[in-house]
PDB file of N, CA and C in Angstrom:
ATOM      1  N   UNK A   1     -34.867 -13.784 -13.883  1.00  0.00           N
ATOM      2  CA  UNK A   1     -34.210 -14.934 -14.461  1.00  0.00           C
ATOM      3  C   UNK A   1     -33.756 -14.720 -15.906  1.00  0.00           C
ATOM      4  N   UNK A   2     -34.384 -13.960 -16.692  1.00  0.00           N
ATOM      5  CA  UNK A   2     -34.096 -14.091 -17.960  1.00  0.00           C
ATOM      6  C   UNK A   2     -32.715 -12.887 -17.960  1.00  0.00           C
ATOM      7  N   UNK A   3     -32.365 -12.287 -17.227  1.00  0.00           N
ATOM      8  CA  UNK A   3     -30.928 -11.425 -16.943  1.00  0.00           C
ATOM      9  C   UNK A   3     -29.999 -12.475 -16.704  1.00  0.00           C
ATOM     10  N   UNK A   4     -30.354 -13.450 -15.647  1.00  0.00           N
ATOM     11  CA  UNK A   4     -29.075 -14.405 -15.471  1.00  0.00           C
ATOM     12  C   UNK A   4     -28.731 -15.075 -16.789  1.00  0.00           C
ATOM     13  N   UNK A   5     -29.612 -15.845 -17.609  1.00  0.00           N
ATOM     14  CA  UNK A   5     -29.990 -16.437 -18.668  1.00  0.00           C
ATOM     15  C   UNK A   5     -28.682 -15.454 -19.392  1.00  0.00           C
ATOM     16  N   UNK A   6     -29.353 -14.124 -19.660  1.00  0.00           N
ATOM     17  CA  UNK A   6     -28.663 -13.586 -20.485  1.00  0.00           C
ATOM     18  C   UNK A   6     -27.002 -13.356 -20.552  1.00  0.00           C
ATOM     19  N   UNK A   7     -26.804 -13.212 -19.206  1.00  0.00           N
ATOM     20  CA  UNK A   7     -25.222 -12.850 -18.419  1.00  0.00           C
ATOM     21  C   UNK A   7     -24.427 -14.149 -18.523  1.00  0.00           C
ATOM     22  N   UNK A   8     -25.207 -15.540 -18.858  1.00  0.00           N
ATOM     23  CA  UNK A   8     -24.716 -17.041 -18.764  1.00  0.00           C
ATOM     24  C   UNK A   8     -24.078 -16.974 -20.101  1.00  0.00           C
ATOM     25  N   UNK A   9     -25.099 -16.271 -20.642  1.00  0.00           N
ATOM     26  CA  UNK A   9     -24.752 -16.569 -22.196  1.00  0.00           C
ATOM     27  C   UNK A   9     -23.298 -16.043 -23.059  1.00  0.00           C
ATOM     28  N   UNK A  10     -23.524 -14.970 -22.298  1.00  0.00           N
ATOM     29  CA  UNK A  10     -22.530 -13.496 -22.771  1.00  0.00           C
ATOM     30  C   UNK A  10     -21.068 -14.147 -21.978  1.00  0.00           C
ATOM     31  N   UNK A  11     -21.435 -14.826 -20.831  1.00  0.00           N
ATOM     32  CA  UNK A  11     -19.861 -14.966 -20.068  1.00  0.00           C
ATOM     33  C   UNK A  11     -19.574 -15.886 -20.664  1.00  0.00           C
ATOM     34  N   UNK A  12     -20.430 -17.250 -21.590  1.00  0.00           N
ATOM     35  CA  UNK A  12     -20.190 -18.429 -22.649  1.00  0.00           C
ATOM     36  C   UNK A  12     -19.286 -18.026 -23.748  1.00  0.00           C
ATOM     37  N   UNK A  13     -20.197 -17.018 -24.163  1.00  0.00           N
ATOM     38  CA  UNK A  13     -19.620 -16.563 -25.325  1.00  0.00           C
ATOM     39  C   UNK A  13     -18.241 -15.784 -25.466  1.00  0.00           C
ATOM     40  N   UNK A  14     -18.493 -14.707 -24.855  1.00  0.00           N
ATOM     41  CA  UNK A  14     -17.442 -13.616 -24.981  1.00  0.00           C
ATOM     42  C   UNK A  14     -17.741 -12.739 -25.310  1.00  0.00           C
ATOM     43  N   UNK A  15     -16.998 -11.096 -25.228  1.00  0.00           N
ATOM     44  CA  UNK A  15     -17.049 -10.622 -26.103  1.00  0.00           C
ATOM     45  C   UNK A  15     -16.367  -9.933 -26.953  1.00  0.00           C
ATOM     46  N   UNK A  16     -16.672  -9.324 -28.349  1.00  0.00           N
ATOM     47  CA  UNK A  16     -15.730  -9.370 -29.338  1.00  0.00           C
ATOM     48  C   UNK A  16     -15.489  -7.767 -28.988  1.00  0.00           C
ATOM     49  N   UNK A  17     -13.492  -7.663 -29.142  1.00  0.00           N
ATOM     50  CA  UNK A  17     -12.713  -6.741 -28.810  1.00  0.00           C
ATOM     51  C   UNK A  17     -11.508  -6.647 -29.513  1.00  0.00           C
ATOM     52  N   UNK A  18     -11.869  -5.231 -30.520  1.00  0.00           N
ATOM     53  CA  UNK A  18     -11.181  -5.117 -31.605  1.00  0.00           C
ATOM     54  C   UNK A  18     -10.021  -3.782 -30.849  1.00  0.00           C
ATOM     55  N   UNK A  19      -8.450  -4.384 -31.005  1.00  0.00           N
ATOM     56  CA  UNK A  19      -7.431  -3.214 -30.633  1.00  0.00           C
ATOM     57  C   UNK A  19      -7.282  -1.839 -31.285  1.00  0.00           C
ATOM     58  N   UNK A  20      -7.342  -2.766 -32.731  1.00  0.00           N
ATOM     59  CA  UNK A  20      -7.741  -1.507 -33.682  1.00  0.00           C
ATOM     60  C   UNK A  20      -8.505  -0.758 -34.080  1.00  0.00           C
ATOM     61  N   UNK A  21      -9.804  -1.031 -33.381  1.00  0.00           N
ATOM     62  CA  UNK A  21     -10.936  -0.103 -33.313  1.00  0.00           C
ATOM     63  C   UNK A  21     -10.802   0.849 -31.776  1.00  0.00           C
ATOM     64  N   UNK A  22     -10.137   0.167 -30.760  1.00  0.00           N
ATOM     65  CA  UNK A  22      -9.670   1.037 -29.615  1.00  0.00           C
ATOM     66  C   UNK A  22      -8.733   1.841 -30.271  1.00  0.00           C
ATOM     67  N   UNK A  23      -7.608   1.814 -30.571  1.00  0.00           N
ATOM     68  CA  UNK A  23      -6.771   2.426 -30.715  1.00  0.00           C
ATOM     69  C   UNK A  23      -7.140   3.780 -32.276  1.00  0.00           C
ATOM     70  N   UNK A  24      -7.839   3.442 -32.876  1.00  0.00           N
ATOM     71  CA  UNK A  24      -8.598   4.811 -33.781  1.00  0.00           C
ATOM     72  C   UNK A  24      -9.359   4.843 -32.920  1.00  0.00           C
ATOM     73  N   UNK A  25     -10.173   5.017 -31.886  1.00  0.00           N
ATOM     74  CA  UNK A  25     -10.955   5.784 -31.378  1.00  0.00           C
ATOM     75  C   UNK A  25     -10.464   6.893 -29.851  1.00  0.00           C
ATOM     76  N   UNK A  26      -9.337   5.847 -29.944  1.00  0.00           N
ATOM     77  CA  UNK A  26      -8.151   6.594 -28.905  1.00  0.00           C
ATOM     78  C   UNK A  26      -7.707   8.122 -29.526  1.00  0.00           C
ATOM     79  N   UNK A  27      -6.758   7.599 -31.129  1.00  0.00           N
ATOM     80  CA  UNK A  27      -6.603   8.799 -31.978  1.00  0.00           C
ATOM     81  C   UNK A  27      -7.456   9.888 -32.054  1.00  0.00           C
ATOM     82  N   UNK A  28      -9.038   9.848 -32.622  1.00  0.00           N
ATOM     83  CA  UNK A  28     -10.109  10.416 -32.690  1.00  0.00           C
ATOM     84  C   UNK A  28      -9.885  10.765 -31.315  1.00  0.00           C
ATOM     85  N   UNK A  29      -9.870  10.475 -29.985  1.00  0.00           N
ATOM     86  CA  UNK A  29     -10.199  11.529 -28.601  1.00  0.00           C
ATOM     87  C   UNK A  29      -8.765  12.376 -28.437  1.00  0.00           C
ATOM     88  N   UNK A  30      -7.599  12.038 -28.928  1.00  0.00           N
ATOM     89  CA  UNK A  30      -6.772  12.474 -28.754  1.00  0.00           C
ATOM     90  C   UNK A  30      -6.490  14.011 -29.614  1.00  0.00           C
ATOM     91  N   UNK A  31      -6.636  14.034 -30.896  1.00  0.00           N
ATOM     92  CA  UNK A  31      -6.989  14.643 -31.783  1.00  0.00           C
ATOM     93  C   UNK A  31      -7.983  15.830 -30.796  1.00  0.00           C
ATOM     94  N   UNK A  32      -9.097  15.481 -30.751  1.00  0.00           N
ATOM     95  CA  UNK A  32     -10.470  16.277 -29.848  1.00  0.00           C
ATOM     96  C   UNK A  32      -9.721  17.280 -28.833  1.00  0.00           C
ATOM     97  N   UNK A  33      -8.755  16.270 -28.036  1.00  0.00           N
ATOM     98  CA  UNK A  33      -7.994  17.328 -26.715  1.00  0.00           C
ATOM     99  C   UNK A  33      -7.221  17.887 -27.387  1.00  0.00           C
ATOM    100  N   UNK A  34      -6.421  17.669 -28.132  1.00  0.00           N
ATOM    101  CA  UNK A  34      -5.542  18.521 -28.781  1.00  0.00           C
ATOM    102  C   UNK A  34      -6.773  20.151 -29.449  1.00  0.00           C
ATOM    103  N   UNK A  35      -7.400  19.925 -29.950  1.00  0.00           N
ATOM    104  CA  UNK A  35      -8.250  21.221 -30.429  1.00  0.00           C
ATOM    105  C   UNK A  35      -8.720  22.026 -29.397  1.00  0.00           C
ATOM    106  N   UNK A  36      -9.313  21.525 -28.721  1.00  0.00           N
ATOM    107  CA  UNK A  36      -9.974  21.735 -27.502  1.00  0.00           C
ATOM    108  C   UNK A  36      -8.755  22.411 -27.007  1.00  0.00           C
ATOM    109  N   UNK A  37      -7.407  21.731 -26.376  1.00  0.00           N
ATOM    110  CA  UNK A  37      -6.175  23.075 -25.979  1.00  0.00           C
ATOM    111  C   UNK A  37      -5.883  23.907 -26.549  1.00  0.00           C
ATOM    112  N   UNK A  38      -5.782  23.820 -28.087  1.00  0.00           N
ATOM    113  CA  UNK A  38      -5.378  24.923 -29.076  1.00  0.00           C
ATOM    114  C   UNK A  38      -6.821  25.739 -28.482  1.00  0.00           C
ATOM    115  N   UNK A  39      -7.802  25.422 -28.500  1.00  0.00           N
ATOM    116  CA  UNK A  39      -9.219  26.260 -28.497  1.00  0.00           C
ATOM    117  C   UNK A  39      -8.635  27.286 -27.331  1.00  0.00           C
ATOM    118  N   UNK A  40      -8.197  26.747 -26.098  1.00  0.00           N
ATOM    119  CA  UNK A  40      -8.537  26.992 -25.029  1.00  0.00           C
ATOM    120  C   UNK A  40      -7.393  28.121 -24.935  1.00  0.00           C
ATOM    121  N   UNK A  41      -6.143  28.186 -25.232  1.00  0.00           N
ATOM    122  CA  UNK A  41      -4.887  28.890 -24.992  1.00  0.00           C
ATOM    123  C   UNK A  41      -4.902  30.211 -25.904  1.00  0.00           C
ATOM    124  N   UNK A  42      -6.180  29.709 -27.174  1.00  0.00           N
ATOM    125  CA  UNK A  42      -6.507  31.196 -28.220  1.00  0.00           C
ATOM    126  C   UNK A  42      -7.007  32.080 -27.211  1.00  0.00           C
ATOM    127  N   UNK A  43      -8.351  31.190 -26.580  1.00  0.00           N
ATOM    128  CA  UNK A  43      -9.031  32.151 -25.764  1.00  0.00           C
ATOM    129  C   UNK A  43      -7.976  32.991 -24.509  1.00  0.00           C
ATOM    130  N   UNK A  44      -7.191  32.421 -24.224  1.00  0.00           N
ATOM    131  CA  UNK A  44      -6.392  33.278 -22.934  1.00  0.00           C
ATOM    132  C   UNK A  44      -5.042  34.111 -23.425  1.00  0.00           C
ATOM    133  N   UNK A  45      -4.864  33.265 -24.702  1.00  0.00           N
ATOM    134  CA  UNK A  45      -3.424  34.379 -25.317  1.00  0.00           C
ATOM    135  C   UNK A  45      -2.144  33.708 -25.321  1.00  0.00           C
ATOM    136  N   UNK A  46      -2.010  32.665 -23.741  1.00  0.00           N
ATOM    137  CA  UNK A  46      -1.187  31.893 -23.720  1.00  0.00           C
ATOM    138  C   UNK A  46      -1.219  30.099 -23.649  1.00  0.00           C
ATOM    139  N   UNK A  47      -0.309  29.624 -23.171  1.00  0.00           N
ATOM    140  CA  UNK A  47      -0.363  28.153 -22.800  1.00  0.00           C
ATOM    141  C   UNK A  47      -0.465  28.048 -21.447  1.00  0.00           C
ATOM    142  N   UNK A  48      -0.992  27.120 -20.607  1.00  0.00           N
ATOM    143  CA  UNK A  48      -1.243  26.768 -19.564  1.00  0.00           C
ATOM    144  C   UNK A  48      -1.472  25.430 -19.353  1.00  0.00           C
ATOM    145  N   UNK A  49      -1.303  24.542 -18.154  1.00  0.00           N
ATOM    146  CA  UNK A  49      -1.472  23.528 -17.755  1.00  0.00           C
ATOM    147  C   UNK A  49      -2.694  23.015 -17.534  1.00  0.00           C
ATOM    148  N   UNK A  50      -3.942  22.288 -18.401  1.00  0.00           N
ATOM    149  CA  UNK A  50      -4.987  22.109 -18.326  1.00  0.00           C
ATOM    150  C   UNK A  50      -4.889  20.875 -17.101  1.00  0.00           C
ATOM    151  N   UNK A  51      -4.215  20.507 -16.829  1.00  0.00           N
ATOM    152  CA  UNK A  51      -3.971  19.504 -15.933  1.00  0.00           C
ATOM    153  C   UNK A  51      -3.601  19.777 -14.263  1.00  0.00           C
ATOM    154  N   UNK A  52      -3.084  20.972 -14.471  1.00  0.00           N
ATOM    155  CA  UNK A  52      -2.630  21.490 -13.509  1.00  0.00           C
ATOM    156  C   UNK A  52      -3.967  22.226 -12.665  1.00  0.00           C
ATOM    157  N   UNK A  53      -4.288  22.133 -11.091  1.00  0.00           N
ATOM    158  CA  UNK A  53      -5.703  23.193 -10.488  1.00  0.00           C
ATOM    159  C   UNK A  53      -5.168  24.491 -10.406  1.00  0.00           C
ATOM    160  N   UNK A  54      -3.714  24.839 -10.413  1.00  0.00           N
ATOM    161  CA  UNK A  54      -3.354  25.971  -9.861  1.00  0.00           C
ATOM    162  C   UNK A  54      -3.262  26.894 -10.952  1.00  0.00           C
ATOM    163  N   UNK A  55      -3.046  26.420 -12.232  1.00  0.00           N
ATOM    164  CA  UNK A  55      -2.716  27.079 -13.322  1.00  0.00           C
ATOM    165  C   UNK A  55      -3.905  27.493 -13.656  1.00  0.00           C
ATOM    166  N   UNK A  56      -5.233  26.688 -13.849  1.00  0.00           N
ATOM    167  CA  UNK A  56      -6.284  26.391 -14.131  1.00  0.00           C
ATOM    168  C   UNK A  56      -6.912  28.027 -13.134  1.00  0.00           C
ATOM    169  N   UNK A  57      -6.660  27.790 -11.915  1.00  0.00           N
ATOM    170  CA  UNK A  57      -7.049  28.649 -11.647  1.00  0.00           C
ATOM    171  C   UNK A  57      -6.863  30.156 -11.291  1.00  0.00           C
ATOM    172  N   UNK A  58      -5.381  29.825 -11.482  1.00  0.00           N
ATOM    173  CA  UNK A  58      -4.697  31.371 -12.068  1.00  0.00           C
ATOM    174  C   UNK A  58      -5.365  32.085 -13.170  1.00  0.00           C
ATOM    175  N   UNK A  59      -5.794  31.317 -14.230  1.00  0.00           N
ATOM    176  CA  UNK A  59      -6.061  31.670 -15.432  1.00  0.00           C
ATOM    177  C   UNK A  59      -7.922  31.898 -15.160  1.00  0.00           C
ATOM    178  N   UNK A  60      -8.343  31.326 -14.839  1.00  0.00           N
ATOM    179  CA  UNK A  60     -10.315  31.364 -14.347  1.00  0.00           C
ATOM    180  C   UNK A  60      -9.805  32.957 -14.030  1.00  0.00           C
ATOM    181  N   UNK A  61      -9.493  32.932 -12.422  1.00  0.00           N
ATOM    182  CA  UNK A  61     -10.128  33.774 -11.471  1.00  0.00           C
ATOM    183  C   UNK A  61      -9.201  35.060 -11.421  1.00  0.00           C
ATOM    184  N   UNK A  62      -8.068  35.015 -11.531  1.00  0.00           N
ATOM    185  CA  UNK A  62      -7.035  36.112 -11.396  1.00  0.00           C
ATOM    186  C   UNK A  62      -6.939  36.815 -13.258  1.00  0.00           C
ATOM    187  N   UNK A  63      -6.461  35.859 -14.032  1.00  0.00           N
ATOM    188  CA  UNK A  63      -6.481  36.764 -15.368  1.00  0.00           C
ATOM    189  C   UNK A  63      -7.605  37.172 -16.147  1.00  0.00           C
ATOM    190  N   UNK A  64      -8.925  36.301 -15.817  1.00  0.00           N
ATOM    191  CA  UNK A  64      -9.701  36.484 -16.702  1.00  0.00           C
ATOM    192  C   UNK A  64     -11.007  37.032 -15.748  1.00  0.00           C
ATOM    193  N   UNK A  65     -11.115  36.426 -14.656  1.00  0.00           N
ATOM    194  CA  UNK A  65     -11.208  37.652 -13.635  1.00  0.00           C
ATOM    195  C   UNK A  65     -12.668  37.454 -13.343  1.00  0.00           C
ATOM    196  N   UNK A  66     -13.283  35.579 -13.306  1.00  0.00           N
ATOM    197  CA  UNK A  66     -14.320  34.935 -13.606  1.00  0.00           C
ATOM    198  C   UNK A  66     -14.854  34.640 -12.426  1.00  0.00           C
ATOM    199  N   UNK A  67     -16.118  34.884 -11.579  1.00  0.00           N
ATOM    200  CA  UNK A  67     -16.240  34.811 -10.158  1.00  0.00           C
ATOM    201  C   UNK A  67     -15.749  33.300 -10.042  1.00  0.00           C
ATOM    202  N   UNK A  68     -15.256  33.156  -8.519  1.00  0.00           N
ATOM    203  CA  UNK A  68     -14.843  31.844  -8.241  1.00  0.00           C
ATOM    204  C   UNK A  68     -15.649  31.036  -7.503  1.00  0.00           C
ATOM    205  N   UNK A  69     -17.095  32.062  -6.705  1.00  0.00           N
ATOM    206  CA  UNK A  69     -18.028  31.333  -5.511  1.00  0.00           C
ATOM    207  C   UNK A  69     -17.537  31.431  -4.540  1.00  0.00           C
ATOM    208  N   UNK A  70     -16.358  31.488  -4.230  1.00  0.00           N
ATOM    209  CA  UNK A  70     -15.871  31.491  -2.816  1.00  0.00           C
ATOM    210  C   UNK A  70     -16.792  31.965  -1.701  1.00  0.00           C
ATOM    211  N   UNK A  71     -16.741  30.954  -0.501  1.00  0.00           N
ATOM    212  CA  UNK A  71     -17.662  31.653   0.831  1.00  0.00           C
ATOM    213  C   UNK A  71     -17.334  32.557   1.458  1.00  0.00           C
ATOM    214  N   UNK A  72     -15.965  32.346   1.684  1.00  0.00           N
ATOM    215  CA  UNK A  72     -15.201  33.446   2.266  1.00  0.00           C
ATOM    216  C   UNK A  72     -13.564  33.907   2.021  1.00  0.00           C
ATOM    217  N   UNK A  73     -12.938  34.628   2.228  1.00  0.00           N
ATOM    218  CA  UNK A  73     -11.328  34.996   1.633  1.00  0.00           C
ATOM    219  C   UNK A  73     -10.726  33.946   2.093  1.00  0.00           C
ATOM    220  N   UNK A  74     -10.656  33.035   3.157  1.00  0.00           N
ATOM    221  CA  UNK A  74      -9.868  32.107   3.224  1.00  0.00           C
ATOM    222  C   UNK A  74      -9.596  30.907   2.400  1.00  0.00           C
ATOM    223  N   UNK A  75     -11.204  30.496   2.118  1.00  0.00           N
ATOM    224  CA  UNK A  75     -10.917  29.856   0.648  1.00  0.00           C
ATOM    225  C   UNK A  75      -9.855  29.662  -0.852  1.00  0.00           C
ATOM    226  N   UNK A  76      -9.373  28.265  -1.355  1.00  0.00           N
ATOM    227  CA  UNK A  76      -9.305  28.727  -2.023  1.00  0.00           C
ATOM    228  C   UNK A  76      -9.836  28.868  -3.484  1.00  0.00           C
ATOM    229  N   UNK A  77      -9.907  29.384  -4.372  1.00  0.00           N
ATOM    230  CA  UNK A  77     -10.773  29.073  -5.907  1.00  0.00           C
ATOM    231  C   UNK A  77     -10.608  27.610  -5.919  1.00  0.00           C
ATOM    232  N   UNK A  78     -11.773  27.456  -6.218  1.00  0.00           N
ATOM    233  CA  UNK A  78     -12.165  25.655  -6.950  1.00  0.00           C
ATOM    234  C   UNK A  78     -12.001  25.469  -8.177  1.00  0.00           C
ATOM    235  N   UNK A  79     -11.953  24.750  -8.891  1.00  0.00           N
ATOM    236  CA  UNK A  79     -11.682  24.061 -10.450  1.00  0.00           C
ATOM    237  C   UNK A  79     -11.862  22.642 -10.597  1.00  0.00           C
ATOM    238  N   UNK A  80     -12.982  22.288  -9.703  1.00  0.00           N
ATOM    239  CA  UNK A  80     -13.694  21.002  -9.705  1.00  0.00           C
ATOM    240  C   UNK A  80     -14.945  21.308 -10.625  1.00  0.00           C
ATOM    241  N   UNK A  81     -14.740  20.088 -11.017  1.00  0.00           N
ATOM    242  CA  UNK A  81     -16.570  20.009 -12.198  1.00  0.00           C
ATOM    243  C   UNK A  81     -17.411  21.018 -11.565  1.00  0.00           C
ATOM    244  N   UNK A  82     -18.271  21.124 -10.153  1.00  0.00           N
ATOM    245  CA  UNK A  82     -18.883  21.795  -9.944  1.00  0.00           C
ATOM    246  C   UNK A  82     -18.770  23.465  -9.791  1.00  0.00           C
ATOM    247  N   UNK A  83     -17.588  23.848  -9.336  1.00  0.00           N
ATOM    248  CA  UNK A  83     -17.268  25.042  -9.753  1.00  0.00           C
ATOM    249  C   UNK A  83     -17.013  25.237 -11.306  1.00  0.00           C
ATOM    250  N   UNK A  84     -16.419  24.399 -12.298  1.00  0.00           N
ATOM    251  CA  UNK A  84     -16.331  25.121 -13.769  1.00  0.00           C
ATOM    252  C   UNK A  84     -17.824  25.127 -14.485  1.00  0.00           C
ATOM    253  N   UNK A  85     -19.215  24.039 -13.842  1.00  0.00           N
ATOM    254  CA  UNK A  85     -20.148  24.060 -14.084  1.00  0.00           C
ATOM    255  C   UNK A  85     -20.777  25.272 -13.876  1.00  0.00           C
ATOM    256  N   UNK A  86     -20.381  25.741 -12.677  1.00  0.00           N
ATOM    257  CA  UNK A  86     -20.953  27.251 -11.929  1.00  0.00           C
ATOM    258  C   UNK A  86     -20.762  28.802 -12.704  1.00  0.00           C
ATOM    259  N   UNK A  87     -19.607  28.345 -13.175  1.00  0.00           N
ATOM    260  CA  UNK A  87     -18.936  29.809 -13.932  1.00  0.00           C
ATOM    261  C   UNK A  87     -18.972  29.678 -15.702  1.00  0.00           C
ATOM    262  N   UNK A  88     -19.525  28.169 -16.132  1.00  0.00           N
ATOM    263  CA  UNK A  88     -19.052  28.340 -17.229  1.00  0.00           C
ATOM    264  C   UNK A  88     -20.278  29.266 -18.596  1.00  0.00           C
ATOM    265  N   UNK A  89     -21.002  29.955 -18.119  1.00  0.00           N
ATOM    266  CA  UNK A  89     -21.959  30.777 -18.502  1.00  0.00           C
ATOM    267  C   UNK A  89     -21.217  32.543 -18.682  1.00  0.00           C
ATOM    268  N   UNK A  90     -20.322  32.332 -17.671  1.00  0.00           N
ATOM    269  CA  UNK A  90     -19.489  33.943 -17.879  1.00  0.00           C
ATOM    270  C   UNK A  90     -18.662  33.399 -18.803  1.00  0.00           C
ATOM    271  N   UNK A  91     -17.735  32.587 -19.354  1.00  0.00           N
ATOM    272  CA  UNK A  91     -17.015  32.629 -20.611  1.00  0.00           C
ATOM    273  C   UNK A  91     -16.672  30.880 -20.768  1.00  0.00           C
ATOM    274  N   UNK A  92     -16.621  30.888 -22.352  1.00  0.00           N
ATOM    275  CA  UNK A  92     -16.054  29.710 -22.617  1.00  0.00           C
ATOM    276  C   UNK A  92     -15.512  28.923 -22.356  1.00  0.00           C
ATOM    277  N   UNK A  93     -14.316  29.714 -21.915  1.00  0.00           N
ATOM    278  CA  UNK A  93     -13.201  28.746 -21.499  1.00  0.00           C
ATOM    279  C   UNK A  93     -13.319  27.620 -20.540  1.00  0.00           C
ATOM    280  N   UNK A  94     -14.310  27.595 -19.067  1.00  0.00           N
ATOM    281  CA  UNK A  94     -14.757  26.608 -18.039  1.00  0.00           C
ATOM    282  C   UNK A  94     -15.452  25.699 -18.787  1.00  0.00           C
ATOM    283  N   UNK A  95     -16.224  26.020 -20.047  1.00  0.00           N
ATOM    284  CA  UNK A  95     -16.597  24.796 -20.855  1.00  0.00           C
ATOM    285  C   UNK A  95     -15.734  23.894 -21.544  1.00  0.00           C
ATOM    286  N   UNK A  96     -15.031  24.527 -22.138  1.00  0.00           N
ATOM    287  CA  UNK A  96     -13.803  24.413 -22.737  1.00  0.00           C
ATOM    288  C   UNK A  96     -13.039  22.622 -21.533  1.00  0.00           C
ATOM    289  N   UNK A  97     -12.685  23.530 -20.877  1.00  0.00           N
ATOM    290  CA  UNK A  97     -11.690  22.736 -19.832  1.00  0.00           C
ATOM    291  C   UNK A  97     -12.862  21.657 -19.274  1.00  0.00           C
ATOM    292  N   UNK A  98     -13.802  21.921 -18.990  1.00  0.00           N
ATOM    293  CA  UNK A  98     -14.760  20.353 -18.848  1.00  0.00           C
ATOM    294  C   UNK A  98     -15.106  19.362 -19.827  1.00  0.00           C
ATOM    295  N   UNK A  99     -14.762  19.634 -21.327  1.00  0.00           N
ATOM    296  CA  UNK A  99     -14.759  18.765 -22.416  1.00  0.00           C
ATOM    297  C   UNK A  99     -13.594  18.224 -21.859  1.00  0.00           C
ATOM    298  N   UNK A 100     -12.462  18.713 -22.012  1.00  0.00           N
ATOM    299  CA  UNK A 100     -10.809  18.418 -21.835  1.00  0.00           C
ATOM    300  C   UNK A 100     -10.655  17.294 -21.102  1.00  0.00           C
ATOM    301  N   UNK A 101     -11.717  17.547 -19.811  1.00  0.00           N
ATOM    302  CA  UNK A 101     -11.071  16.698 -18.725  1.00  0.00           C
ATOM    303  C   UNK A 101     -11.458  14.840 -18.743  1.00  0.00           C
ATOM    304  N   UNK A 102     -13.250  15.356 -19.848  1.00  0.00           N
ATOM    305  CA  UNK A 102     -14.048  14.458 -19.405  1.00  0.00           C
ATOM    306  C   UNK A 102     -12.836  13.433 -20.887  1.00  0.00           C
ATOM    307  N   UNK A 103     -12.956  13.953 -21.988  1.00  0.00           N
ATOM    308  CA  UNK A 103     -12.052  13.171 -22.861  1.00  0.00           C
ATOM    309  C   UNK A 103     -10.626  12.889 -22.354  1.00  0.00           C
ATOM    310  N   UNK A 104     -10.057  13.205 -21.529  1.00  0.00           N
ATOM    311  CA  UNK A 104      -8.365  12.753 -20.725  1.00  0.00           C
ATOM    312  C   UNK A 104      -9.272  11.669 -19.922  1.00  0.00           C
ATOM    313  N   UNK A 105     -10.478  11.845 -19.193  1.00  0.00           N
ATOM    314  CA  UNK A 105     -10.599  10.895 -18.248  1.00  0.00           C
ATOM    315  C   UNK A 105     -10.586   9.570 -18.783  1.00  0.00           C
ATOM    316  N   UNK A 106     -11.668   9.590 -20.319  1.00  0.00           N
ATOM    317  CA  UNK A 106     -11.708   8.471 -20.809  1.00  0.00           C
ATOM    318  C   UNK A 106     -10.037   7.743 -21.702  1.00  0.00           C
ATOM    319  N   UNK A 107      -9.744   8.620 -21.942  1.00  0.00           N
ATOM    320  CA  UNK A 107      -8.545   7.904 -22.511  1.00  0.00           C
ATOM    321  C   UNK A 107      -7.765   7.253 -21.022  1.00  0.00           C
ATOM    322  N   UNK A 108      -7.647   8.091 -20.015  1.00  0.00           N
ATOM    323  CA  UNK A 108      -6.697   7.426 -19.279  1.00  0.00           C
ATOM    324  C   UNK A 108      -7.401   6.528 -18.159  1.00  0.00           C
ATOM    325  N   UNK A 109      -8.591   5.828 -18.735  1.00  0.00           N
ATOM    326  CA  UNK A 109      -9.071   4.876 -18.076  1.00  0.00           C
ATOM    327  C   UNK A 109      -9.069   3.631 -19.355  1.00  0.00           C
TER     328      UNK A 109
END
């Protein structure tokens, strides 16, 4: 009871929602991905589509030459959270690109 109490209160009240504190904290994550790509394109030499799976994984498994897990050859390389979690101990860069994604997720939610 004292949760409902509390949730009565809060839906009474409101709550307080500043644009301009969204929007600098938008800047501040935006800023973050921007470094984080510059970070990421030092490490490979070039530019690439952090957005893109295919680029993403051109660049993992073929140039940089980072196991992919695969079960078998028919497969193809992954570049889901759990695969860049898997590999990101052989080089930076899979860390790299899981900051990237998790700060794009929040901005574009």
């Amino acid at each position: 009871m004292p949760t409902v109490l509390c949730l009565a209160r809060m839906e009474l009240t409101g709550l307080r929602f500043s644009r301009e504190e969204a929007e600098k904290l938008r800047r501040v994550l935006e800023i973050q991905m921007l470094a984080l790509e510059e970070q990421a394109y030092k490490l490979v030499g070039h530019t690439f589509s952090l957005t893109s799976p295919a680029d993403v994984a051109k660049v993992l498994y073929r140039e940089l030459g980072l196991s992919s897990g695969k079960l078998n050859t028919n497969q193809k390389p992954s570049t889901n959270k759990e695969a860049l979690t898997k590999i990101k101990s052989e080089h930076p860069l899979p860390g790299l690109i899981l900051q990237w994604r998790k700060i794009n997720s929040i901005i574009t939610k």
